[in-house]
N, C-alpha and C. Protein backbone atom coordinates (compact mmCIF):
# COMPACT_ATOMS: atom_id res chain seq x y z
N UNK A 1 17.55 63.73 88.35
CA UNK A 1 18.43 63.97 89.48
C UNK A 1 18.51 62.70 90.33
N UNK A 2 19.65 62.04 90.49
CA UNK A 2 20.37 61.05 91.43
C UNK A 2 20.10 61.55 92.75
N UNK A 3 19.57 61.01 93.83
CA UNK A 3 19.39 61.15 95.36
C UNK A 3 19.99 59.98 96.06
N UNK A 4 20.46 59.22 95.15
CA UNK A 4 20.87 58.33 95.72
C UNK A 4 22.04 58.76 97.08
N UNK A 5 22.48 58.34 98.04
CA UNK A 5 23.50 58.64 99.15
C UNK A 5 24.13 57.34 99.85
N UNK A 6 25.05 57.41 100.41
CA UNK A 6 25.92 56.53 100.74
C UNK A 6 25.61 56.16 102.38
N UNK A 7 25.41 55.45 103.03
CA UNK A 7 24.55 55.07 104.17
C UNK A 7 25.38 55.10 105.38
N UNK A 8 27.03 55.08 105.16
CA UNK A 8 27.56 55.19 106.38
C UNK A 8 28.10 57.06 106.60
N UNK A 9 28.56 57.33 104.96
CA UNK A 9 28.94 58.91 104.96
C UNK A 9 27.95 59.77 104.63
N UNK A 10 26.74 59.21 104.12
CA UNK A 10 25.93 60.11 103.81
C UNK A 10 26.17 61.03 102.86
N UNK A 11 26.81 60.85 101.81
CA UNK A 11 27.37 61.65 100.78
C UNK A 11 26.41 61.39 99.71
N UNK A 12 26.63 62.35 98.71
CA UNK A 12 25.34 61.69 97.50
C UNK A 12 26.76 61.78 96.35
N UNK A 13 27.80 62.65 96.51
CA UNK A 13 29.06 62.81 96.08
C UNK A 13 29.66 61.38 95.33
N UNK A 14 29.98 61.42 94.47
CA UNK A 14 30.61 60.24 93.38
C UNK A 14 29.43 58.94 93.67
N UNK A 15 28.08 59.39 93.54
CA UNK A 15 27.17 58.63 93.35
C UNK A 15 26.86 57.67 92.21
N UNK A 16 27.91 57.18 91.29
CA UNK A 16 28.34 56.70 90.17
C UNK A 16 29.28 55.60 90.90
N UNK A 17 29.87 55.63 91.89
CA UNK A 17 30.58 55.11 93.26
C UNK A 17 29.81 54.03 93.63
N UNK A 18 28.55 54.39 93.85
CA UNK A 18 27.75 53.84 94.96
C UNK A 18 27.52 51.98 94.69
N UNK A 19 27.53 51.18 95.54
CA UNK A 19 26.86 49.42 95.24
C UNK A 19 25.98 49.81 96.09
N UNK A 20 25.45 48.38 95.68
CA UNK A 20 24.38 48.12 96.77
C UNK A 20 24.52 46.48 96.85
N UNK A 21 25.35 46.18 98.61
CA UNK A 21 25.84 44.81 98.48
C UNK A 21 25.31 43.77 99.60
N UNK A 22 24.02 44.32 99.96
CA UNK A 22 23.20 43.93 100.51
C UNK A 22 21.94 44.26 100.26
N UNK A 23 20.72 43.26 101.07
CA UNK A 23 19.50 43.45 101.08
C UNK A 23 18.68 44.45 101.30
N UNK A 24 19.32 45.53 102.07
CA UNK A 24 19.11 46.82 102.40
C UNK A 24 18.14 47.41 101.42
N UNK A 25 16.79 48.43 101.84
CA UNK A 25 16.35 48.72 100.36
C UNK A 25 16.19 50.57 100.64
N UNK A 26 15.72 51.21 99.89
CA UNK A 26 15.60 52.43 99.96
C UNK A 26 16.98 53.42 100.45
N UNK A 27 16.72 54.37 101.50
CA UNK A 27 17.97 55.21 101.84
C UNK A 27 19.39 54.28 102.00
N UNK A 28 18.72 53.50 102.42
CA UNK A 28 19.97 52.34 103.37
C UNK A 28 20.61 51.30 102.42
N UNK A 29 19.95 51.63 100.81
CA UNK A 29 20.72 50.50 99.86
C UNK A 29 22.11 50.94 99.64
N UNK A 30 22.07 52.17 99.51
CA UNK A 30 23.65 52.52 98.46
C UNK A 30 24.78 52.55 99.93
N UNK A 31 26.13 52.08 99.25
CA UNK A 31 27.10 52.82 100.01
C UNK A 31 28.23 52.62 99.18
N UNK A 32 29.60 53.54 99.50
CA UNK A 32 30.68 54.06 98.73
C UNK A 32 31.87 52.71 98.75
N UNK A 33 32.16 51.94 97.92
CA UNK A 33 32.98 50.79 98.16
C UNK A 33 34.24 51.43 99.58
N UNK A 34 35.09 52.61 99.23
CA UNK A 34 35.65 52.82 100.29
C UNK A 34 34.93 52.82 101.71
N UNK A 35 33.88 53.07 101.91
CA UNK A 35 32.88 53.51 103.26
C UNK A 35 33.22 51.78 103.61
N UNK A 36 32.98 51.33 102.99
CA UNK A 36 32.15 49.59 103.29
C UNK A 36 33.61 48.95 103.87
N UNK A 37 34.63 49.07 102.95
CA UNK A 37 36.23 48.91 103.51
C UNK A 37 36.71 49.18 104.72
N UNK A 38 36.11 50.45 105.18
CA UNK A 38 36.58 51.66 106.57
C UNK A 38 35.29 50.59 107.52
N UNK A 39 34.42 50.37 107.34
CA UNK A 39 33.58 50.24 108.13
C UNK A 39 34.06 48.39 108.66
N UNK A 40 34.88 47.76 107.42
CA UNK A 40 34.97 46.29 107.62
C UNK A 40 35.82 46.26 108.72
N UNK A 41 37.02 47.00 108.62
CA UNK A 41 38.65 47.23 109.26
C UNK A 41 38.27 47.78 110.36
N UNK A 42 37.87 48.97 110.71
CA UNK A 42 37.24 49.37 111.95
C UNK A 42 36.21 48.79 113.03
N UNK A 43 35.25 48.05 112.42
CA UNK A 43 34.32 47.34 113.12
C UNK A 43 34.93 45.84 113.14
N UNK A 44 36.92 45.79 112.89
CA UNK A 44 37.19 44.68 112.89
C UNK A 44 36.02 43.08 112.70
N UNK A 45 35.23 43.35 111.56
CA UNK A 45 34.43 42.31 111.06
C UNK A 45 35.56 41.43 110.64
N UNK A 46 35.04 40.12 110.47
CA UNK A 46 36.02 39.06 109.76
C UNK A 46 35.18 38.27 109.14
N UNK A 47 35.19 38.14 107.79
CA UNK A 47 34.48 37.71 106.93
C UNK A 47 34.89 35.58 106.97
N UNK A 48 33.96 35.02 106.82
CA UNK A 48 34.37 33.52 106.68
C UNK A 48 34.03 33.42 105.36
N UNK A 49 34.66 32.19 105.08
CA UNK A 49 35.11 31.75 103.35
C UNK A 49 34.20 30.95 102.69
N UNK A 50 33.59 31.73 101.91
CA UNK A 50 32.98 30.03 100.79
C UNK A 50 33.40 29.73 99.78
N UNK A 51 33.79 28.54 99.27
CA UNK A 51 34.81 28.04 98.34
C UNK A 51 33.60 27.73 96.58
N UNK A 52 33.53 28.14 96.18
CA UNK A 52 33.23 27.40 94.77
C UNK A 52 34.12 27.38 93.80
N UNK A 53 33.89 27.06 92.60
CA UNK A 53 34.41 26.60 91.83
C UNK A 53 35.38 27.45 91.03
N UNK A 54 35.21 28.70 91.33
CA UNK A 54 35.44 29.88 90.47
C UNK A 54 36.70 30.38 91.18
N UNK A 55 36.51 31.02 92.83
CA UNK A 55 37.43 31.68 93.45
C UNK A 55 36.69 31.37 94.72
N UNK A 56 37.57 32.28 95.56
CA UNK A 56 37.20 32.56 97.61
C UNK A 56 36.47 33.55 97.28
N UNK A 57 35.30 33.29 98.00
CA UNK A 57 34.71 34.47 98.47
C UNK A 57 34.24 34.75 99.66
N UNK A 58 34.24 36.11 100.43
CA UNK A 58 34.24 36.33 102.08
C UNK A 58 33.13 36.50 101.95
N UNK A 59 32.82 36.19 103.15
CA UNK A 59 31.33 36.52 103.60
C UNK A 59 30.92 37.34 104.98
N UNK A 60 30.03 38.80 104.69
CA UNK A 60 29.79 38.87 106.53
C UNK A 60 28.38 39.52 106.60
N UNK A 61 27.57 39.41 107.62
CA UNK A 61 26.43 39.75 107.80
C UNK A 61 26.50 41.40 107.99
N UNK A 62 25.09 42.04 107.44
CA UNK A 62 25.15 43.45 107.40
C UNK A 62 24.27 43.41 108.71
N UNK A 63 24.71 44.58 109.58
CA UNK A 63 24.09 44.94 110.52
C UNK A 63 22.91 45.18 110.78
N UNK A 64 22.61 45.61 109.60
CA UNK A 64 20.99 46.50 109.37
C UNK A 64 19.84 45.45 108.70
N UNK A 65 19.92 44.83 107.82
CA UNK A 65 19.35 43.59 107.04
C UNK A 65 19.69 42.87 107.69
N UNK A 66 20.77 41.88 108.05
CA UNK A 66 21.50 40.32 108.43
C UNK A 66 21.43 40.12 106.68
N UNK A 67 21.43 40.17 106.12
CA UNK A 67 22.03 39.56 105.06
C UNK A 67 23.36 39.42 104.52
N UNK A 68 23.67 38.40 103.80
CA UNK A 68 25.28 38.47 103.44
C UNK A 68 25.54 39.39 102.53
N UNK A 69 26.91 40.00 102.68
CA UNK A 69 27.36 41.03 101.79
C UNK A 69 28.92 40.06 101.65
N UNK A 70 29.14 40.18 100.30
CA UNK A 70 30.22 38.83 100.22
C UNK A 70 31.06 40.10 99.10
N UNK A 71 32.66 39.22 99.53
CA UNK A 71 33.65 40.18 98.92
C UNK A 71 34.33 39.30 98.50
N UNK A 72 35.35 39.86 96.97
CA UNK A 72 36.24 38.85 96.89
C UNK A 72 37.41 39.81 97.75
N UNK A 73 38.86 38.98 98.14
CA UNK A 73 39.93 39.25 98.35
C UNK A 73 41.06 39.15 97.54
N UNK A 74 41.88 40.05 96.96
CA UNK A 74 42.95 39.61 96.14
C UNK A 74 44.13 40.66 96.87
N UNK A 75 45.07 39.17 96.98
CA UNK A 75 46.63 39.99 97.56
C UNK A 75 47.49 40.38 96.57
N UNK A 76 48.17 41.41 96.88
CA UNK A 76 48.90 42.24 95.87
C UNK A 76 50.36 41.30 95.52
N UNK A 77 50.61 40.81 96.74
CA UNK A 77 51.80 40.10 97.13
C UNK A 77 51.23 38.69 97.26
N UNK A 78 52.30 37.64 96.62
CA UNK A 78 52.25 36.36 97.03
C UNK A 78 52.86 36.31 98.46
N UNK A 79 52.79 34.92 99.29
CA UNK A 79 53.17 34.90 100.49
C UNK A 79 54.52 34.61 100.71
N UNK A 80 54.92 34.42 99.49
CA UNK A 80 56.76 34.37 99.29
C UNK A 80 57.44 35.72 99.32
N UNK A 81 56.41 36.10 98.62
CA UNK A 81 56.91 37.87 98.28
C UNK A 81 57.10 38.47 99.33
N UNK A 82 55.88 38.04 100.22
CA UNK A 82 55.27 39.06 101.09
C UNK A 82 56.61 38.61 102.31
N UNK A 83 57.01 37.55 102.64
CA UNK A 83 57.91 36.94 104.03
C UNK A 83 59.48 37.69 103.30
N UNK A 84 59.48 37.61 101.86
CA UNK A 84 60.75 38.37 101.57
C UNK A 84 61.01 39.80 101.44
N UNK A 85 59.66 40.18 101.34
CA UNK A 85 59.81 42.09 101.48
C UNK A 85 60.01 42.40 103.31
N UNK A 86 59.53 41.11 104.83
CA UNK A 86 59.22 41.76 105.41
C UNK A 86 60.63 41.07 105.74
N UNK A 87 61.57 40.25 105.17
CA UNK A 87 62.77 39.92 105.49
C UNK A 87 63.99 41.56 105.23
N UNK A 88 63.72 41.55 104.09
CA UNK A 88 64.13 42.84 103.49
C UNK A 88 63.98 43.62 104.02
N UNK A 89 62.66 44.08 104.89
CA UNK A 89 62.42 45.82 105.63
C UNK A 89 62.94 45.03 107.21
N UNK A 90 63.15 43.87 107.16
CA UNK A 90 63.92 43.73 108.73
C UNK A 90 65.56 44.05 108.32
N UNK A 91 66.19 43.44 107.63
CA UNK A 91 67.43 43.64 107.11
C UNK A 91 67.82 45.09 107.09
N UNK A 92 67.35 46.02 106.31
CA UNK A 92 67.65 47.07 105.44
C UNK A 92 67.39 47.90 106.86
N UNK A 93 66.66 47.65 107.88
CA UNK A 93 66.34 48.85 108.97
C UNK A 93 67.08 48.53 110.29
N UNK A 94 67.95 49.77 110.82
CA UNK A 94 68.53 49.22 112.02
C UNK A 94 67.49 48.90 113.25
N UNK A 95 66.43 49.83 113.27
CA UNK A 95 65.30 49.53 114.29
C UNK A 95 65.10 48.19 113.59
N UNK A 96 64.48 47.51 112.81
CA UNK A 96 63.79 46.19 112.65
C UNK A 96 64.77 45.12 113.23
N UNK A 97 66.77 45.45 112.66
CA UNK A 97 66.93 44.62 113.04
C UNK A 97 67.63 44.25 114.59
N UNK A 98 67.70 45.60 115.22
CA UNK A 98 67.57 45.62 116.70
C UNK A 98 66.06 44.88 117.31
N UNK A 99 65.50 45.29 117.04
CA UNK A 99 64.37 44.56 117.47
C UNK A 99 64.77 43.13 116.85
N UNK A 100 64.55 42.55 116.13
CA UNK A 100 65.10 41.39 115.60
C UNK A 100 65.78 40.60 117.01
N UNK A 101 67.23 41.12 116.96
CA UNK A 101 68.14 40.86 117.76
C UNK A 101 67.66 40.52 119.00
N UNK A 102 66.62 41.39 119.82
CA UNK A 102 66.52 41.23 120.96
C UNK A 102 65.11 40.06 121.01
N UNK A 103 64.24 40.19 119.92
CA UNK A 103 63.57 39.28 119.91
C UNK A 103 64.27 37.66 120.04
N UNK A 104 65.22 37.57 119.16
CA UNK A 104 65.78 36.37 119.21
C UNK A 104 66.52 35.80 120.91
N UNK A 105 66.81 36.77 121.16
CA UNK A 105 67.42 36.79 122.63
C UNK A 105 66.44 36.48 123.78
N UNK A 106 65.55 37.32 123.50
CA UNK A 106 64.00 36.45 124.40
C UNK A 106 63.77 35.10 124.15
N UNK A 107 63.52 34.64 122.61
CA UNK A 107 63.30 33.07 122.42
C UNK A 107 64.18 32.56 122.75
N UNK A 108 66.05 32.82 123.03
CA UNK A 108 66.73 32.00 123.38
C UNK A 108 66.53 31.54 124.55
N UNK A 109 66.52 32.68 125.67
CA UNK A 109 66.23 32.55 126.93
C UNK A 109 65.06 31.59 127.38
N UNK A 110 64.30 31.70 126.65
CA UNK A 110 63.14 31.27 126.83
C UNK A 110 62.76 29.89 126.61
N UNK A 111 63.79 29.26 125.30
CA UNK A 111 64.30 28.41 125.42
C UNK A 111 65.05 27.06 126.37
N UNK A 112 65.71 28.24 127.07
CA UNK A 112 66.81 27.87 127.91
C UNK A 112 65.80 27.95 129.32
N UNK A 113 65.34 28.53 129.46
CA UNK A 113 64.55 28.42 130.61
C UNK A 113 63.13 27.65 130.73
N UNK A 114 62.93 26.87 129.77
CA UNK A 114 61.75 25.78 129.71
C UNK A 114 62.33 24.71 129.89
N UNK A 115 63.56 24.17 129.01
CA UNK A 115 64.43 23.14 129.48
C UNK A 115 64.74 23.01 131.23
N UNK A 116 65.08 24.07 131.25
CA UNK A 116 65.04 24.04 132.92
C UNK A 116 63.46 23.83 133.89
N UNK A 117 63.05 24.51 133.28
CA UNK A 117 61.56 24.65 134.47
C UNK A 117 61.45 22.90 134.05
N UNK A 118 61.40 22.35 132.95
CA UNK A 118 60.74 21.16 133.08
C UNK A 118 61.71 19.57 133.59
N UNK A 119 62.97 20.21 133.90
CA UNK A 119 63.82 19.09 134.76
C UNK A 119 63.90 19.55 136.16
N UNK A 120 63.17 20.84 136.47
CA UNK A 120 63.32 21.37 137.72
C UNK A 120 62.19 20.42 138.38
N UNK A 121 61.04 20.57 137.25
CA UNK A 121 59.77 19.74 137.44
C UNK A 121 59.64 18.62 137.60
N UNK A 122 60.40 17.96 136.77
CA UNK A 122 60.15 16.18 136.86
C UNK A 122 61.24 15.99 138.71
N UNK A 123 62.31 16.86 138.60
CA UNK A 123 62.90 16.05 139.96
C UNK A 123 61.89 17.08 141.10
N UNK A 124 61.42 17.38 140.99
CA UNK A 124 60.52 18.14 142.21
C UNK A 124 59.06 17.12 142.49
N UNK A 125 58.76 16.43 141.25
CA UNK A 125 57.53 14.92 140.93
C UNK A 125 58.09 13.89 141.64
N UNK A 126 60.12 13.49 141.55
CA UNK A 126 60.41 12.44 141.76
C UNK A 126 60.49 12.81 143.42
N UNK A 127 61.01 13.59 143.60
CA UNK A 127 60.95 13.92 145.52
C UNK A 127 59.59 14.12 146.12
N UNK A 128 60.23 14.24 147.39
CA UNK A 128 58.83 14.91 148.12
C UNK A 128 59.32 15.90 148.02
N UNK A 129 57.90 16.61 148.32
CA UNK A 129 57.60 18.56 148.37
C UNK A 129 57.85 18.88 149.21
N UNK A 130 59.09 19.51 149.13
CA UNK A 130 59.77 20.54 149.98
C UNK A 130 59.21 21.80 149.69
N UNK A 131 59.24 22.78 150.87
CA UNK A 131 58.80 24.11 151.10
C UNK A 131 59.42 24.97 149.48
N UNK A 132 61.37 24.84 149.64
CA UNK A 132 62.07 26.00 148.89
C UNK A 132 61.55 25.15 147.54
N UNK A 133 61.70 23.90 147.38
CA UNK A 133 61.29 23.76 146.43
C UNK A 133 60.13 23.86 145.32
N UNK A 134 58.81 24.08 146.29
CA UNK A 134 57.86 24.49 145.62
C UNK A 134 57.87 25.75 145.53
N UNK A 135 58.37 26.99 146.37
CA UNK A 135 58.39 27.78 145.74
C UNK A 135 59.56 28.32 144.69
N UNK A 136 60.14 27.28 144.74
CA UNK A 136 61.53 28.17 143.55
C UNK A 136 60.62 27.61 141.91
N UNK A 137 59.62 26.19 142.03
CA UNK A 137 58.57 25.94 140.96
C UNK A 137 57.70 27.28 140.65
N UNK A 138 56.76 27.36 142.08
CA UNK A 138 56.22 28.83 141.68
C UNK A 138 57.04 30.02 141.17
N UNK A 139 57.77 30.20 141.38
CA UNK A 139 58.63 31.22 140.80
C UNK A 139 58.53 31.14 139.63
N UNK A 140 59.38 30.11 139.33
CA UNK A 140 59.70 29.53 137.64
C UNK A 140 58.28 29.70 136.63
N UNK A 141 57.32 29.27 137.54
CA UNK A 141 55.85 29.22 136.70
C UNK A 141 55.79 30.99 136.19
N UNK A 142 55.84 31.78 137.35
CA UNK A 142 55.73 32.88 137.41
C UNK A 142 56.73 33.75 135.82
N UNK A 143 58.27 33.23 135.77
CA UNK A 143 58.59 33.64 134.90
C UNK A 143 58.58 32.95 133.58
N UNK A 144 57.93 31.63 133.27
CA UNK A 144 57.40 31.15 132.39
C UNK A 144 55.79 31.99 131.50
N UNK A 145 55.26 32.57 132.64
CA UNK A 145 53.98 33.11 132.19
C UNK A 145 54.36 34.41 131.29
N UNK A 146 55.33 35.31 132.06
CA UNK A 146 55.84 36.55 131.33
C UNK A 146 56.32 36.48 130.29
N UNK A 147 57.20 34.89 130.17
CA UNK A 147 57.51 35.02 128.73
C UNK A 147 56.74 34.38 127.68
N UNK A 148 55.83 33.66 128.06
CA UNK A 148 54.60 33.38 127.10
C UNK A 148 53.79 34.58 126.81
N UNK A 149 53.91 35.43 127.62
CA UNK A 149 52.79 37.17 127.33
C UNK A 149 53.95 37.67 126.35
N UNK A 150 55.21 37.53 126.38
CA UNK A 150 56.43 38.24 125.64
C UNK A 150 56.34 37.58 124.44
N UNK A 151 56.23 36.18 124.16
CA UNK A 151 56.86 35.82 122.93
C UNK A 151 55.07 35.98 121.92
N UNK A 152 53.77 36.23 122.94
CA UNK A 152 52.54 36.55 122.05
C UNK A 152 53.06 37.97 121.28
N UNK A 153 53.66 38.79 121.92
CA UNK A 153 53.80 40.39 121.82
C UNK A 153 54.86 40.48 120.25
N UNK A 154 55.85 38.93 120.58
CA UNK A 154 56.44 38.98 119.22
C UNK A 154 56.25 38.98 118.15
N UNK A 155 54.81 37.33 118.31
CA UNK A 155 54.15 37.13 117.19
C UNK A 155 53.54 37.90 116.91
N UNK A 156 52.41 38.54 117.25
CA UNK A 156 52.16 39.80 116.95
C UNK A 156 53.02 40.94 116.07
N UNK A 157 53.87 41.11 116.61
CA UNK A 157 54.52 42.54 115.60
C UNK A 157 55.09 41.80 114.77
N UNK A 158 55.56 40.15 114.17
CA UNK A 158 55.63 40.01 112.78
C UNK A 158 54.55 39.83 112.24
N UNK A 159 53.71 39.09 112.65
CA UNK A 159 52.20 39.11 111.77
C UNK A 159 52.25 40.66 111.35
N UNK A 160 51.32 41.40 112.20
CA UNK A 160 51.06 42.56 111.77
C UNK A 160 52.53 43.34 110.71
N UNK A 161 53.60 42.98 110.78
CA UNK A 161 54.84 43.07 109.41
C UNK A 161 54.11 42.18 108.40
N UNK A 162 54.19 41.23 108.51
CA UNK A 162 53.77 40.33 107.11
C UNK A 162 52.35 40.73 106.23
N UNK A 163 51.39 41.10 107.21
CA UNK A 163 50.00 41.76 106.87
C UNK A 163 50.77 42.67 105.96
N UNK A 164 51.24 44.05 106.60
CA UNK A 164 51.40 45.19 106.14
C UNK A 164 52.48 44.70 104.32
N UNK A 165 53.08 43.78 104.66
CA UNK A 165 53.59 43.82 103.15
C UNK A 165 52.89 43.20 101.94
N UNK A 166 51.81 41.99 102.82
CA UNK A 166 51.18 41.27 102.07
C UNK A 166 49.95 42.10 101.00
N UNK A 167 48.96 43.31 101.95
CA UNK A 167 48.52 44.22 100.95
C UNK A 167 47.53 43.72 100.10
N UNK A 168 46.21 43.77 100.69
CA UNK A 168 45.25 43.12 99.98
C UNK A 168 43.91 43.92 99.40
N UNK A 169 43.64 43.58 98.07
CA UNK A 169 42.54 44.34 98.03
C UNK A 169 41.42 43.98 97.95
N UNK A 170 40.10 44.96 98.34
CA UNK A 170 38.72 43.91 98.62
C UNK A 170 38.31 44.43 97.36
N UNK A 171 37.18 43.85 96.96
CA UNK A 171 36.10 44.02 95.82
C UNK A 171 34.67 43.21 96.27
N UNK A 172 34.00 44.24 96.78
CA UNK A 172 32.50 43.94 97.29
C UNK A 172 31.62 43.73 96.12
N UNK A 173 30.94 42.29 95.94
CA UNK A 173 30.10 41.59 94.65
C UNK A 173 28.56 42.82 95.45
N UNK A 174 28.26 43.47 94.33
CA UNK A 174 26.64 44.09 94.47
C UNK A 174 25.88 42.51 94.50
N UNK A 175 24.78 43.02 95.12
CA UNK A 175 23.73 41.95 95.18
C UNK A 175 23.28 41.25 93.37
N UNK A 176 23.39 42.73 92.86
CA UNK A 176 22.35 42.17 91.41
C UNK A 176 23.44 41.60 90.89
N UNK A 177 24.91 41.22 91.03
CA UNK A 177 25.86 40.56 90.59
C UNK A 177 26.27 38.81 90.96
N UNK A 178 25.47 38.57 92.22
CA UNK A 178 25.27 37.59 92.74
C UNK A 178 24.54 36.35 92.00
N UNK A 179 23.81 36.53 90.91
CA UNK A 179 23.09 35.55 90.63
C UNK A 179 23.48 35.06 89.29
């Protein structure tokens, strides 16, 4: 009889499942490759890279040991693929490409209003400091900041598009596979 169990679900269930991809020994060795996945993404861990000769492999410390538990990564999608599927689900969707639209309309503006803040700037350097004039600067600073918080909010929702098409899968190396 198998007693073996899975250390974050505690399951003994598809115990044929189980690695062991750390130093961990006894109750705390086994766990379910999905468990270890849920636990990477959720505890937003981020694995750093070691390069040999072979492939990438991630690396991140286990909570319980500190030892490394190292994964490979393989994307489903190349990064050509991946910028043309999230071109495609912007195209093909009227929400993506409304959003689109208005995104571009922020960078224009935003555009258009840095050109300005920074000739507003240099002739506000070449004069003396006038009252309206420093504050029509503060102002400007003021709506320069909102749209630097706006155009993070952009990058953001394409990254997180390009992630979602790019689609990667992990494969956690067991320890006794390591050597």
């Amino acid at each position: 009889m198998n007693n073996n169990q899975c250390k974050y679900c505690l399951s003994s269930e598809n115990s044929e499942n189980l690695i062991s991809p750390c130093g961990c020994q006894g109750s705390m060795r086994f766990v379910h490759q999905a468990c270890l996945e849920n636990w990477l993404k959720n505890e937003n861990k981020i694995g750093y890279e070691i390069y040999n000769s072979i492939s990438k492999v991630y690396t991140i410390k286990c909570e319980i040991c500190n030892s490394d538990i190292k994964y490979l990564k393989e994307y489903r999608n190349t990064i050509i693929k991946s910028v043309l599927k999230m071109i495609q689900s912007i195209v093909t969707s009227t929400k993506n490409l409304s959003i689109l639209s208005i995104h571009s309309l922020i960078i224009f503006f935003f555009t258009k209003r840095i050109s300005s803040f920074l000739y507003e700037s240099l002739v506000l350097l070449k004069k003396s400091f006038h009252p309206e004039a420093v504050m029509k600067l503060i102002q400007n600073i003021s709506i320069f900041f909102s749209i630097i918080v706006g155009l993070k909010d952009i990058y953001f929702y394409y990254t997180k598009m390009y992630y979602e098409k790019r689609k990667s899968i992990i494969k956690f190396l067991e320890v006794n596979s390591l050597n």
